[in-house]
Protein backbone atom coordinates (compact mmCIF):
# COMPACT_ATOMS: atom_id res chain seq x y z
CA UNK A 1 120.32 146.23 95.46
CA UNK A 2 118.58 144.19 92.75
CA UNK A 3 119.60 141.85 90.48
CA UNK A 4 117.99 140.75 86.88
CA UNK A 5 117.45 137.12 86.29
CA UNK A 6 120.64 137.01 84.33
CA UNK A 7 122.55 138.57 87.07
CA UNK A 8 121.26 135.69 89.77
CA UNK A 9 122.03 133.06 86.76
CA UNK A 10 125.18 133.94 86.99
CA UNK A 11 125.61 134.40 90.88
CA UNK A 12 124.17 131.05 91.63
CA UNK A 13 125.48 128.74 88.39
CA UNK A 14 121.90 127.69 87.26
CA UNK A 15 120.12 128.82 84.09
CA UNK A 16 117.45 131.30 84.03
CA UNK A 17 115.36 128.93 82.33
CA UNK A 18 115.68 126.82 85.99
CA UNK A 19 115.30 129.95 88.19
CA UNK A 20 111.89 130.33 86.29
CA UNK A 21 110.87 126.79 86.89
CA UNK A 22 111.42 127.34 90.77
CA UNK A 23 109.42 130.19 91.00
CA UNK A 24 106.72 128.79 88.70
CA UNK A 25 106.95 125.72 91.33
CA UNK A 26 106.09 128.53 93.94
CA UNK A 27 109.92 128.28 95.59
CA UNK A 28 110.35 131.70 95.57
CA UNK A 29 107.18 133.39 97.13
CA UNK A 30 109.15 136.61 98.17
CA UNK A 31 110.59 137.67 94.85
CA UNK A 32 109.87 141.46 93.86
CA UNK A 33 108.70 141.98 90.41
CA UNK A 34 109.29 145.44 88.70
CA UNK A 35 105.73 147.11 87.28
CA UNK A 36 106.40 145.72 84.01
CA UNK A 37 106.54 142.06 85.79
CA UNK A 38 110.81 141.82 85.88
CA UNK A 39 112.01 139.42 88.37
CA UNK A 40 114.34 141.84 90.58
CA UNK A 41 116.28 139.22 93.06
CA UNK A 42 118.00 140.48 96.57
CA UNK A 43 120.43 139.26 97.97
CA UNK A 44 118.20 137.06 100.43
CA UNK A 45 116.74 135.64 97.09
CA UNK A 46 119.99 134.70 96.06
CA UNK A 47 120.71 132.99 99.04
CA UNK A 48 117.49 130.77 98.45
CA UNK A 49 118.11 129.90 95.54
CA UNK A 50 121.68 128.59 96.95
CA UNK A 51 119.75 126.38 99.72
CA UNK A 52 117.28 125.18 96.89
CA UNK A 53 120.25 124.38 94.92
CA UNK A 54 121.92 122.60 98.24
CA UNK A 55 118.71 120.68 98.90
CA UNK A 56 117.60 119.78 95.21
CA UNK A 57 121.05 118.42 94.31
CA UNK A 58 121.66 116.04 97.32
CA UNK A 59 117.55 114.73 96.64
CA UNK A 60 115.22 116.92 98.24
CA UNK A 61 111.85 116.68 95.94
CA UNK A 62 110.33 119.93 94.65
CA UNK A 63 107.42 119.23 97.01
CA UNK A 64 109.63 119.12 100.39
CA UNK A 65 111.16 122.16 98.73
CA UNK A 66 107.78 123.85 98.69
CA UNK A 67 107.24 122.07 102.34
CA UNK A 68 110.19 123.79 103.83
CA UNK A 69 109.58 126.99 102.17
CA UNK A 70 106.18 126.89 103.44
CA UNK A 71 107.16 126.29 107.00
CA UNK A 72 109.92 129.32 106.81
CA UNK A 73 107.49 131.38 105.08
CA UNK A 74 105.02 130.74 108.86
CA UNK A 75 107.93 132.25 110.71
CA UNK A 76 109.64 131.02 113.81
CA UNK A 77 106.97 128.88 115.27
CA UNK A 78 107.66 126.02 112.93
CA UNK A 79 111.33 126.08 113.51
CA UNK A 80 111.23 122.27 114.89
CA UNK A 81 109.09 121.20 112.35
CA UNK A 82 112.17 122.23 109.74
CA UNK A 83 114.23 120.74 111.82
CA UNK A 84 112.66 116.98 111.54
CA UNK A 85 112.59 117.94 107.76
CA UNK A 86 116.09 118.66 107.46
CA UNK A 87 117.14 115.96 109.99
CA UNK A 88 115.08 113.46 107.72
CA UNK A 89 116.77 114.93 104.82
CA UNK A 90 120.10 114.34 106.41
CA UNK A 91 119.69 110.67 106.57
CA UNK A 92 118.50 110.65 102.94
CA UNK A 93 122.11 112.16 102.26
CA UNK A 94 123.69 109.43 104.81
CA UNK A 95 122.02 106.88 102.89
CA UNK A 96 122.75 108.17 99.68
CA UNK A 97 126.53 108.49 100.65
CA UNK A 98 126.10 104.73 101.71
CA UNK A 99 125.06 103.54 98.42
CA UNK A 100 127.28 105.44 96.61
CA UNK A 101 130.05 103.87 98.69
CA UNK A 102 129.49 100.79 97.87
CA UNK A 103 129.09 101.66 93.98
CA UNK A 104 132.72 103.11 94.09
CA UNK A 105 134.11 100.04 95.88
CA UNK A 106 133.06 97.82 92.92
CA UNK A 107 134.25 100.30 90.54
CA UNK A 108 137.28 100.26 92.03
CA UNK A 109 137.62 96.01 92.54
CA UNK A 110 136.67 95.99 88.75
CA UNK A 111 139.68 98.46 88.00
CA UNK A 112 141.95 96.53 89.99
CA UNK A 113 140.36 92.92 88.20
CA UNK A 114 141.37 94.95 84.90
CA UNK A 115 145.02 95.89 86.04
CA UNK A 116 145.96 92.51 87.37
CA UNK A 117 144.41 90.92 83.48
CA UNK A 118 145.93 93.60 81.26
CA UNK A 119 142.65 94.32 79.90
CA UNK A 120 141.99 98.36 79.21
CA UNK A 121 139.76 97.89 75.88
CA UNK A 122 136.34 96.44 75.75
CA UNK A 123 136.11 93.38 74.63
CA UNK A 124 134.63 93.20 71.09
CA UNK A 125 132.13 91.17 70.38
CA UNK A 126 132.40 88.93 67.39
């Protein structure tokens, strides 16, 4: 079964303008094309898209995208070298987590610093 790009729009959440992009970007080397050039998707190029979407959102750059889908593309022989990717990727998303931490710690002193005041407007200035 094939879908149309509309069809894996909707499957996946992201607009058809961005499933273009990716493939333009060379992120989706095994999608079919009809005669008249139609992007069919399978299923398997739905579930790409879902790990580009995964990898994109927590930071992965379009060009470890490409990387990774290089080094699946070359089969099982570069299994470990996805693996340091992904592990290296995984402490970008530790990191990331980290920071983003912190951030929500101030947030939240600030909110507490605005309930102990009585302050919930901003402060015009004059």
């Amino acid at each position: 079964m094939f879908y149309t790009i509309k069809q894996a729009a909707e499957k996946t959440g992201l607009t058809e303008h961005t499933i273009r992009y990716y493939d333009k970007e060379g992120l989706l080397p095994l999608l079919e094309r009809s005669q008249g050039g139609i992007r069919k998707f399978s299923e398997r190029d739905i579930e790409w898209l879902g790990l580009i979407c995964c990898l994109k959102n927590s930071g992965m750059p379009i060009e470890e995208l490409r990387e990774f889908m290089q080094l699946c593309l070359n089969g099982s022989k570069t299994c470990e070298e996805r693996r340091k990717l992904l592990v290296k990727h995984k402490e970008h998303i530790l990191s990331q987590m980290e920071q983003l931490k912190k951030s929500l710690d101030t947030v939240n002193y600030k909110i507490e610093h605005y309930k102990e005041i009585g302050i919930f407007h901003i402060d015009s200035a004059e």
